[in-house]
Protein backbone atom coordinates (compact mmCIF):
# COMPACT_ATOMS: atom_id res chain seq x y z
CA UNK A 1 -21.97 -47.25 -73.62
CA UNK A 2 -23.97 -48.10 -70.72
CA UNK A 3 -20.37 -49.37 -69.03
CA UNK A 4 -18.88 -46.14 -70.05
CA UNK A 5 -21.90 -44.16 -68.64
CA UNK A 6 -21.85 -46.38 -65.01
CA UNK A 7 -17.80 -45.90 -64.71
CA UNK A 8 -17.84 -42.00 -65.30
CA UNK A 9 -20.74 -42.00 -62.93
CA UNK A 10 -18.91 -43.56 -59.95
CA UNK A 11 -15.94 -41.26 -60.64
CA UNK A 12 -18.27 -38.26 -60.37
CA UNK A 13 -19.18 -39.73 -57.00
CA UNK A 14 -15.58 -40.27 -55.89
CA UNK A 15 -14.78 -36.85 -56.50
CA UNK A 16 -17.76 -35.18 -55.14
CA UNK A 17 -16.90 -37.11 -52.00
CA UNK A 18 -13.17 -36.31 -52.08
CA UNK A 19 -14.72 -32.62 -51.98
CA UNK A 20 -16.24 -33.39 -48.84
CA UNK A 21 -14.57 -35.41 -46.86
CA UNK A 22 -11.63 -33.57 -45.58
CA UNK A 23 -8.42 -34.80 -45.41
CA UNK A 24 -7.48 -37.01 -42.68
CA UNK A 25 -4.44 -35.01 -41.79
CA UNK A 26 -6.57 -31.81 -41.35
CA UNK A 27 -7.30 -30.91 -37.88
CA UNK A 28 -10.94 -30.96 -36.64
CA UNK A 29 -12.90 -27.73 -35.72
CA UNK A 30 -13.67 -27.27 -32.47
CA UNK A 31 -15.93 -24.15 -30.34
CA UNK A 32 -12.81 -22.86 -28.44
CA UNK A 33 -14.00 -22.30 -24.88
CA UNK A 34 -12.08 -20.03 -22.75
CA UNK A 35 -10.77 -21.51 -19.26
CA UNK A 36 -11.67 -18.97 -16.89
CA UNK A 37 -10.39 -18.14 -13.05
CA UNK A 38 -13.38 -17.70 -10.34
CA UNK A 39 -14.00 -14.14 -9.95
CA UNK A 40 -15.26 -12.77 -6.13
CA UNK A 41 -18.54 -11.39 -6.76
CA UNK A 42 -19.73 -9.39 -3.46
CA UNK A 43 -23.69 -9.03 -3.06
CA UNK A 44 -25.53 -6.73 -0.63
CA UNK A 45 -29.29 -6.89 -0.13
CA UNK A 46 -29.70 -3.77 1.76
CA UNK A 47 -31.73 -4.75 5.13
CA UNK A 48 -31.63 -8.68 4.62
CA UNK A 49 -32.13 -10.46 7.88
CA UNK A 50 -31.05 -13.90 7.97
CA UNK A 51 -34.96 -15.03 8.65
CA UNK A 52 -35.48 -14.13 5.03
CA UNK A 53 -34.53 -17.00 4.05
CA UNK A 54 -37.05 -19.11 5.90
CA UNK A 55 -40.15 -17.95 4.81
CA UNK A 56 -39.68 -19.70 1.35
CA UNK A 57 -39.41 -16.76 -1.01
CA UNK A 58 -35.63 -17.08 -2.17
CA UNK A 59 -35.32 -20.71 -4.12
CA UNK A 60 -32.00 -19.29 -5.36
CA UNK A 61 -30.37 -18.37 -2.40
CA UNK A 62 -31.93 -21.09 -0.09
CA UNK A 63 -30.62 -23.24 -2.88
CA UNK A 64 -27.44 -21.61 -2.87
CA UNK A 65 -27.02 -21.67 1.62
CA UNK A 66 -27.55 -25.67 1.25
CA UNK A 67 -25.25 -26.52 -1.05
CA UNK A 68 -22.68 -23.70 0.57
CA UNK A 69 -22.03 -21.65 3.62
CA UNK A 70 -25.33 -19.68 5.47
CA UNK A 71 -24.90 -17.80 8.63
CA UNK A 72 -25.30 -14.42 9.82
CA UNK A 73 -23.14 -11.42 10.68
CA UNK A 74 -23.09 -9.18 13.57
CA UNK A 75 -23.41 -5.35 12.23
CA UNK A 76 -21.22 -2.77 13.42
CA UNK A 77 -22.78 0.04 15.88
CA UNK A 78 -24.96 1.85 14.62
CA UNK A 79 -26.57 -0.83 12.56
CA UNK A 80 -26.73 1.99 9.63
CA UNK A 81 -26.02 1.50 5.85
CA UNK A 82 -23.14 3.90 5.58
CA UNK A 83 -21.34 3.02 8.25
CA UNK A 84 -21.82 -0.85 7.93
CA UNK A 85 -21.17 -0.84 4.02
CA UNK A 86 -17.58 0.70 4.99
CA UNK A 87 -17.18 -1.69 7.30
CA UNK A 88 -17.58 -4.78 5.33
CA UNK A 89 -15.04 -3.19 2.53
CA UNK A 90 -12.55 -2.02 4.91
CA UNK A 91 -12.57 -4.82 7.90
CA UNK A 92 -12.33 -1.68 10.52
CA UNK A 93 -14.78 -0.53 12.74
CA UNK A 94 -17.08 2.80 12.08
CA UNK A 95 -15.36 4.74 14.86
CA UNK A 96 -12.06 3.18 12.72
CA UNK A 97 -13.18 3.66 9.17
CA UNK A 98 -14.37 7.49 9.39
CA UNK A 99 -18.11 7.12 8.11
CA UNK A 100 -19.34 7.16 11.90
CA UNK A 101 -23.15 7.72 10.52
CA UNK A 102 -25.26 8.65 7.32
CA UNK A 103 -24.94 12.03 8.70
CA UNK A 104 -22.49 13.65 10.40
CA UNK A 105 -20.08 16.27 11.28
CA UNK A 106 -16.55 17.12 11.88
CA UNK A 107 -14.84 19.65 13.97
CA UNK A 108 -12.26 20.27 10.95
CA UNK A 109 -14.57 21.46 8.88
CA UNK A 110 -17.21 23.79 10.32
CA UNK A 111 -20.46 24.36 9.05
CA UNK A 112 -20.36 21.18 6.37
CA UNK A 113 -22.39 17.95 7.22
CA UNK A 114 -21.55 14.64 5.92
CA UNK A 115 -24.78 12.87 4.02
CA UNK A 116 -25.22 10.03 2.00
CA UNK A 117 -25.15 11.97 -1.10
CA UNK A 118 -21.11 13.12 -0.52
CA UNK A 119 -18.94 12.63 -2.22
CA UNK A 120 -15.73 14.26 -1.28
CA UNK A 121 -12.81 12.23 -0.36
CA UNK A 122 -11.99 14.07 2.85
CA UNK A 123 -15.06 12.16 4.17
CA UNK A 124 -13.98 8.49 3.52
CA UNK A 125 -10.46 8.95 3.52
CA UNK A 126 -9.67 7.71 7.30
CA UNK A 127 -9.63 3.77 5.67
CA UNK A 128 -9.00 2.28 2.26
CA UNK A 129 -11.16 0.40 0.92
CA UNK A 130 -10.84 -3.44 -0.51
CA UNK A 131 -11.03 -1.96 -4.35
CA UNK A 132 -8.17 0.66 -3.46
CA UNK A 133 -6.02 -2.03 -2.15
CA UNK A 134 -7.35 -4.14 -5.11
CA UNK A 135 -6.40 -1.87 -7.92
CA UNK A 136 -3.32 -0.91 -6.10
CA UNK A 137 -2.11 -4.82 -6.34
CA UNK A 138 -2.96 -4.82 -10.28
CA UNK A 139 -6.52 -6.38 -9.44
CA UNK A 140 -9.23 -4.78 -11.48
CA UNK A 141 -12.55 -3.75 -10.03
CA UNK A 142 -15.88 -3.12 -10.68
CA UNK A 143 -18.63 -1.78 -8.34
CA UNK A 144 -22.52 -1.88 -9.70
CA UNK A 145 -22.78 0.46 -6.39
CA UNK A 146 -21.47 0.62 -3.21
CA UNK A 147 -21.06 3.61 -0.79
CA UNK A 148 -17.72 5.43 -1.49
CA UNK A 149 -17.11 3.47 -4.75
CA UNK A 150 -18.52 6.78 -6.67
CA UNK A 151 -15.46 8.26 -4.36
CA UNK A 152 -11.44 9.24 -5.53
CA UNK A 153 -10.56 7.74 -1.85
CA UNK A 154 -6.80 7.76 -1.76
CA UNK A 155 -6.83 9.26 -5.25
CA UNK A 156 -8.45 5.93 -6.48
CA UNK A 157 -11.36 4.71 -7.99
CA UNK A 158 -12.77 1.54 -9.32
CA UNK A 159 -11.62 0.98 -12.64
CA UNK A 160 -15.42 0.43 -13.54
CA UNK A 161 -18.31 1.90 -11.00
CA UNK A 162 -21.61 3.06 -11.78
CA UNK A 163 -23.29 6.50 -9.47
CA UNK A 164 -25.83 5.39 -7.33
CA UNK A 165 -29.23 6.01 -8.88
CA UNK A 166 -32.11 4.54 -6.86
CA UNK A 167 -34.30 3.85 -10.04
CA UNK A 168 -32.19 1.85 -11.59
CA UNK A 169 -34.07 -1.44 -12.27
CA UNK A 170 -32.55 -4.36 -10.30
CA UNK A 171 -32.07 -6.17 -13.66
CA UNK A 172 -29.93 -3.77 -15.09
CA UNK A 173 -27.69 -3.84 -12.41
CA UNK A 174 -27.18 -7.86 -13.04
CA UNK A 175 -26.59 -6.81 -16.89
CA UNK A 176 -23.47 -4.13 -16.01
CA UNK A 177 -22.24 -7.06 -14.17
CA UNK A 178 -22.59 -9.57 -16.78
CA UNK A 179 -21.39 -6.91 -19.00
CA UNK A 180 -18.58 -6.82 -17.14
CA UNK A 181 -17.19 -9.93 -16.94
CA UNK A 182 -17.60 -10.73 -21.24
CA UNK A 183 -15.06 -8.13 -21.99
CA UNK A 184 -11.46 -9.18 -22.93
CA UNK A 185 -9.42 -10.62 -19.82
CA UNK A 186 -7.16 -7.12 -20.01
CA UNK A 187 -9.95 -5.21 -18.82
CA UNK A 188 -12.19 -7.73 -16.88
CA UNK A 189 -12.52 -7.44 -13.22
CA UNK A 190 -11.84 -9.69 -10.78
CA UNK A 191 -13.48 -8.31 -7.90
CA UNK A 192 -16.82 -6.94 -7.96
CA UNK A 193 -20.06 -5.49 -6.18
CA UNK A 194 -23.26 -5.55 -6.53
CA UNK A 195 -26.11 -3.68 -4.49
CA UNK A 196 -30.23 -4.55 -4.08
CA UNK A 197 -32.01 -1.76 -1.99
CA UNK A 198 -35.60 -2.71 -2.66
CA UNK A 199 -35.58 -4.71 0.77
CA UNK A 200 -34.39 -2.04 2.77
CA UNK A 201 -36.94 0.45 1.18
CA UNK A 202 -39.57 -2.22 1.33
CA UNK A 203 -38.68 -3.37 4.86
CA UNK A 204 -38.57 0.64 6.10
CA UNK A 205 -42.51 1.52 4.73
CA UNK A 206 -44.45 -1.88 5.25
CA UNK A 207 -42.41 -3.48 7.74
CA UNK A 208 -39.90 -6.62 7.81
CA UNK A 209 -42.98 -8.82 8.19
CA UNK A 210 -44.83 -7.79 5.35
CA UNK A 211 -45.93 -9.06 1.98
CA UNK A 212 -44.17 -6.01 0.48
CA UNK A 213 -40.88 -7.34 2.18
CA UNK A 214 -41.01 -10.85 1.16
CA UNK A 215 -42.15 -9.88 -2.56
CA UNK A 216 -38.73 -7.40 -2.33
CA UNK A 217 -36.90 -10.95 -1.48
CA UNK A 218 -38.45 -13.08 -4.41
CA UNK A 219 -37.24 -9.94 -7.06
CA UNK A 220 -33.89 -9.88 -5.51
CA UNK A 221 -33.89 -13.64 -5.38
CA UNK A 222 -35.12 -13.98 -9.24
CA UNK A 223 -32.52 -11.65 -10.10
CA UNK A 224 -29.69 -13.43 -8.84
CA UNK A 225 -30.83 -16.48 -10.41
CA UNK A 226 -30.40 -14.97 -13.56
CA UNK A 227 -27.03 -13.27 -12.72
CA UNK A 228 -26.19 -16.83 -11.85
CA UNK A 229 -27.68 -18.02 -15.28
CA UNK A 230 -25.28 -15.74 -17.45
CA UNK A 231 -22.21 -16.92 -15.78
CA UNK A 232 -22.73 -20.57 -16.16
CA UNK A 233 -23.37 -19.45 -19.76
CA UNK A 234 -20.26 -18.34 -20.55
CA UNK A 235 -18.48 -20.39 -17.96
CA UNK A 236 -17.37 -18.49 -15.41
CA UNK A 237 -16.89 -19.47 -12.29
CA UNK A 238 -17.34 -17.58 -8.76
CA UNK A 239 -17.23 -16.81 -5.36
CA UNK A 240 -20.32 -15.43 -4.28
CA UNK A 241 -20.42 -13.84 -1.16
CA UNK A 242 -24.22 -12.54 -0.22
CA UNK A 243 -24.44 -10.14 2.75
CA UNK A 244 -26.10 -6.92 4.05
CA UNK A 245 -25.88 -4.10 6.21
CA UNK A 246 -27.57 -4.63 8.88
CA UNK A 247 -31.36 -6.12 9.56
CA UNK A 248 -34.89 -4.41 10.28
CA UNK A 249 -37.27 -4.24 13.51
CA UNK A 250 -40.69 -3.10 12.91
CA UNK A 251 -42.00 0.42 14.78
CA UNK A 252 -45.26 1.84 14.95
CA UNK A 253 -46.82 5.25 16.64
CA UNK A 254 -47.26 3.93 19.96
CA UNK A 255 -43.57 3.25 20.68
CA UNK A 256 -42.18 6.60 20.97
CA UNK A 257 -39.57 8.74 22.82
CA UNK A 258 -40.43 12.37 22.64
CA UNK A 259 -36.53 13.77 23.00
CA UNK A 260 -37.53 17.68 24.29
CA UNK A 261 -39.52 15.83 26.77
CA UNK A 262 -36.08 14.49 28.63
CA UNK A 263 -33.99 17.69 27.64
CA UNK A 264 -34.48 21.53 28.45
CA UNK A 265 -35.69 23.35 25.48
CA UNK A 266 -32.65 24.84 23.67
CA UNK A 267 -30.02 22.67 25.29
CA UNK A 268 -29.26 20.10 22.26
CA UNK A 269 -28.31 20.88 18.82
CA UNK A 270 -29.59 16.81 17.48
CA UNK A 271 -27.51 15.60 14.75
CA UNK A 272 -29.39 12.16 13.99
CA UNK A 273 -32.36 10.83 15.95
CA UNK A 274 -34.52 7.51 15.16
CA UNK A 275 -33.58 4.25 16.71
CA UNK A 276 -30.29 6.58 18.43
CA UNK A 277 -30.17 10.28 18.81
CA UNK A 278 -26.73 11.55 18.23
CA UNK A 279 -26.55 15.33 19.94
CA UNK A 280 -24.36 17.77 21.28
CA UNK A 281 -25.02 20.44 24.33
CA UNK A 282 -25.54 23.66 23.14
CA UNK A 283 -22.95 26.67 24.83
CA UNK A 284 -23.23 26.86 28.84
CA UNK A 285 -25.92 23.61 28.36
CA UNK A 286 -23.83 21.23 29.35
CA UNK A 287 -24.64 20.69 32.70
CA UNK A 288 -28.40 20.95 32.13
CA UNK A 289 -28.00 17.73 29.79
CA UNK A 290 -25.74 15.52 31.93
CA UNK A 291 -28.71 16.09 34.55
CA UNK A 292 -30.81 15.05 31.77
CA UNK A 293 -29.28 11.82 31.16
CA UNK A 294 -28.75 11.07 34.68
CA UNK A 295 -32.37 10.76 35.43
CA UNK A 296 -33.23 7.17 33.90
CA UNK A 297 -35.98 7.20 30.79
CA UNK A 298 -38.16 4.32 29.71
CA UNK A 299 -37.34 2.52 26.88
CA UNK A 300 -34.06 4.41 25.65
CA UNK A 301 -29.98 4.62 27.53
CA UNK A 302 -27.91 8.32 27.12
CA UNK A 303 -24.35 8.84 28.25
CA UNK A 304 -21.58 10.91 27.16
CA UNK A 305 -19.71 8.97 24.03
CA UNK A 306 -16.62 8.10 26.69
CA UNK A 307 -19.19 6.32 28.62
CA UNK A 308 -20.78 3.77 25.93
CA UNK A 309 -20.14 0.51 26.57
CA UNK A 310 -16.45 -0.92 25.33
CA UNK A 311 -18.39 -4.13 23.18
CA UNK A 312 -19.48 -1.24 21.04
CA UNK A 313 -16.45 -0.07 19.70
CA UNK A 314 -17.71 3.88 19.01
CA UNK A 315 -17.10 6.84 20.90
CA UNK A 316 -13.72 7.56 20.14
CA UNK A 317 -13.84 9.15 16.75
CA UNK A 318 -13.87 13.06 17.10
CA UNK A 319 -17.11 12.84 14.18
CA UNK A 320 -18.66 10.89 16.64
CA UNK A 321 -21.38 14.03 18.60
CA UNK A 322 -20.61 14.70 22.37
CA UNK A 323 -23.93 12.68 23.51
CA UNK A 324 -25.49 9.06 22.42
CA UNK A 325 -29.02 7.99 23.28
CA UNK A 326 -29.93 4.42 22.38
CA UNK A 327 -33.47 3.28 22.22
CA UNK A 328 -34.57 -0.07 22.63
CA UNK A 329 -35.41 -2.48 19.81
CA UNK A 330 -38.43 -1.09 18.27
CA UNK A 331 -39.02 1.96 19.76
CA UNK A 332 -37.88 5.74 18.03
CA UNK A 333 -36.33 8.90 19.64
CA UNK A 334 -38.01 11.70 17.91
CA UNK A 335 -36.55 15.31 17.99
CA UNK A 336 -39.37 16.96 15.93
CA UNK A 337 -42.79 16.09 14.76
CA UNK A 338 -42.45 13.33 12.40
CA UNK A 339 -43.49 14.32 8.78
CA UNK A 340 -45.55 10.96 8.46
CA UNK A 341 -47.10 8.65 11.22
CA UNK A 342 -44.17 6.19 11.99
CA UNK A 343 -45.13 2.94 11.10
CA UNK A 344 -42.97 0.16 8.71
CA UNK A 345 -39.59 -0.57 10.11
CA UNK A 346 -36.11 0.80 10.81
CA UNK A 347 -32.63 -0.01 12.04
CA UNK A 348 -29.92 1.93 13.81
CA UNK A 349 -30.28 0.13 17.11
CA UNK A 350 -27.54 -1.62 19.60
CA UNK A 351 -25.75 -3.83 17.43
CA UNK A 352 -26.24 -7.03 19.53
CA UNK A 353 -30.21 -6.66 19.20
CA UNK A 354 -30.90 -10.18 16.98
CA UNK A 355 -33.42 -7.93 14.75
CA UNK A 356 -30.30 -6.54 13.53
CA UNK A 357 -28.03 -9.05 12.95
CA UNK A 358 -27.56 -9.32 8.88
CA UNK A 359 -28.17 -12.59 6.37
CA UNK A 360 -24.98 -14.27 4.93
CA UNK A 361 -24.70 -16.84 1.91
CA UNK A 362 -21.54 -18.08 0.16
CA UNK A 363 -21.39 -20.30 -2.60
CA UNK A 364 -18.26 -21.06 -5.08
CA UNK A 365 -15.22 -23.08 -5.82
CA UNK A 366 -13.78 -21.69 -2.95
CA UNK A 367 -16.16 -22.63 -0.03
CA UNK A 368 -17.28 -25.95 1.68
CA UNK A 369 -20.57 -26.43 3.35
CA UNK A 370 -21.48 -26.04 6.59
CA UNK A 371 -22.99 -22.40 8.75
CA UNK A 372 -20.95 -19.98 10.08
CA UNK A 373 -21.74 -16.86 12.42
CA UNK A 374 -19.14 -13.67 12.71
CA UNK A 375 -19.15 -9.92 12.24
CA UNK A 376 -19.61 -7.88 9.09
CA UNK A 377 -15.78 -6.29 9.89
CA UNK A 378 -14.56 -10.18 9.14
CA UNK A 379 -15.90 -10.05 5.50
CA UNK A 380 -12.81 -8.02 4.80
CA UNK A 381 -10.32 -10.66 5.07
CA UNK A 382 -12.32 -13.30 3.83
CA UNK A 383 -12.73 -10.97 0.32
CA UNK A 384 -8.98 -10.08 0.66
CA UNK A 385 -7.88 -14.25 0.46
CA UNK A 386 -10.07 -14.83 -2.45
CA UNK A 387 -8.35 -12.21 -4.55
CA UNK A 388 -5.25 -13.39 -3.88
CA UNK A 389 -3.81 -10.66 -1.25
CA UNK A 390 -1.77 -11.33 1.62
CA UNK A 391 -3.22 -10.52 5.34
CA UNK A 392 -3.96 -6.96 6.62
CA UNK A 393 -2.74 -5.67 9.70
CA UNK A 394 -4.80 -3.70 12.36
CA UNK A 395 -8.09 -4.43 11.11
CA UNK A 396 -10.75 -5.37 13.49
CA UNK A 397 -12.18 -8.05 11.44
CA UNK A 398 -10.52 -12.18 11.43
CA UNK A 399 -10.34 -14.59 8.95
CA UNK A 400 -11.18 -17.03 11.96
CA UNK A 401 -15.04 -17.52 11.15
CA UNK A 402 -14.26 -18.59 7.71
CA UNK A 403 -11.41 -21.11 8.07
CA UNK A 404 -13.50 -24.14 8.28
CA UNK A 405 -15.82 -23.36 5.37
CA UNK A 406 -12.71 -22.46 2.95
CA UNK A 407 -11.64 -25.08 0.61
């Protein structure tokens, strides 16, 4: 019995482990991981000067420069957020492009001024965009903001965007991107943006030296680290391109231009003042303000928009007001009484002033190492050979800057 008992125990075992142990023909189970293409992920930090990333605040993107591509950018003229934000998307110019200024007018349409809040496609329709082009060549798109992206331009919008809403938290943005990119490959972009303004607004009140400033950097920075974090969690790859507008020089009460102190009373109708003033003559003043601007004035250059020098490629667009006054670096052109004591920082000045010149990192499958300088206008083609499309011709920006750096 106890044989018995021993034998019909063993066979037990044998078939409990039969149970288990699958057969050897049976294939294994494995996590099936998805091989995924780089996507070109397109970063502006609204009012990021290349300096930023010296003063030890951005571990991510310092990290990011040494291991990649850091440089800087020249902005277009005038070193504004409209105007340079088309510029990087369309490689052209703003006196090329159409969005000339954050505000502004046109002949064709009397009585209507252009702000940052329109959003009609007359406005932005003089260039096309890199996500029209994009979506045109059966790329998707995706814009977590980006001036004109909330835009039909050419009929055509991204086929994801979100409206620009100031108070959106910085990490919510880096979740619609994230978002984004876990969807199905049918509907997952390959091209997208992403927008910070919490420098700019930082660097305008307190000033691009401040603590305010540098705490803006070490959000944006933090943020980006996590953006970074999700990707290498599901494992996908990218081309991070890191850029801004333009920079930020600081101002304060004591460097001012009082504008109806140079011109007649009544002879200007002032469009935009600040670091430029942007103005035409009023009827039968026209003589009274070329007198004006003939007579030299401390601290600031006028001329008629034929006369402004050739390196700063503006003038020729009819959007473009009559007269230009340019003050220097750090000093304002006020029109009226300023509703708060100017202090903090701002940007609009010559183009070639080094406060203005914008930060640049680029990191990815698709970039070497090494530093690169060029202007904002050659971001275009750079964006347009990682997603695959073939040159564009006419633009003002090159490829040139970049060839050394691309893989």
């Amino acid at each position: 019995m106890k044989l018995l008992s021993r034998l019909l125990a063993l066979a037990g075992f044998a078939a409990l482990q039969a149970c288990m142990t699958p057969p050897v023909d049976a294939p294994a189970t494995r996590a099936v991981v998805e091989a995924r293409a780089p996507i070109t992920l397109l970063v502006s930090i609204d009012g990021f000067r290349p300096d930023y990333l010296d003063r030890g605040d951005t571990p991510v993107l310092s990290r990011l420069a040494a291991e990649g591509v850091r440089g800087s950018m020249q902005p277009s003229f005038p070193t504004k957020t409209f105007p340079n934000h088309y510029a990087i998307v369309t490689g052209l110019h703003p006196d090329r492009n159409g969005i000339v200024a954050n505000k502004m007018e046109d002949a064709s349409r009397p009585g209507e001024l252009f702000t940052m809040a329109t959003t009609d496609a007359f406005w932005w329709d003089e260039a096309e965009p890199i996500w029209v082009s994009a979506e045109k060549a059966g790329i998707r798109t995706a814009t977590m903001f980006w001036p004109g992206s909330n835009v039909p331009i050419h009929g055509t919008f991204p086929s994801d965007w979100q409206q620009f809403a100031q108070a959106l938290p910085e990490g919510n943005r880096v979740a619609a991107i994230v978002d984004w990119l876990r969807r199905p490959l049918a509907t997952r972009p390959r091209l997208l943006t992403l927008y910070f303004d919490s420098v700019d607004t930082a660097g305008h009140r307190f000033g691009p030296d401040s603590p305010e400033v540098r705490a803006a950097m070490r959000g944006v920075d933090a943020r980006l680290g996590d953006l970074l974090a999700e990707l290498g969690a599901m494992g996908q790859p990218v081309n991070l391109i890191v850029g801004a507008d333009h920079g930020m020089a600081p101002v304060d009460a004591a460097r001012t231009i009082d504008f109806n102190a140079v011109f007649p009373a009544g002879s200007t109708r002032v469009i935009e003042d600040g670091p430029y003033a942007a103005f035409e003559a009023m009827p039968g003043q026209e003589a009274a303000v070329r007198a004006a601007i003939a007579r030299p004035t401390p601290h600031m250059r006028c001329s008629d928009k034929a006369d402004l020098p050739t390196r700063l490629a503006y003038g020729r667009n009819r959007r473009v007001p009559r007269f230009i006054c340019i003050a220097e670096s750090g000093w304002m052109i006020l029109s009226k009484p300023p509703k708060a004591p100017v202090k903090g920082g701002a940007h609009g000045y010559d183009n070639t002033d080094p406060l203005m010149r914008a930060g640049f990192v680029a990191s990815g499958p698709a970039f070497g190492r090494g530093t690169v300088e060029g202007r904002n206008v050659d971001l275009y083609p750079l964006i347009r050979r990682l997603i695959g499309l073939p040159p564009a011709p006419g633009i003002d920006g090159s490829i040139a800057p970049f060839e050394r750096i691309l893989k």
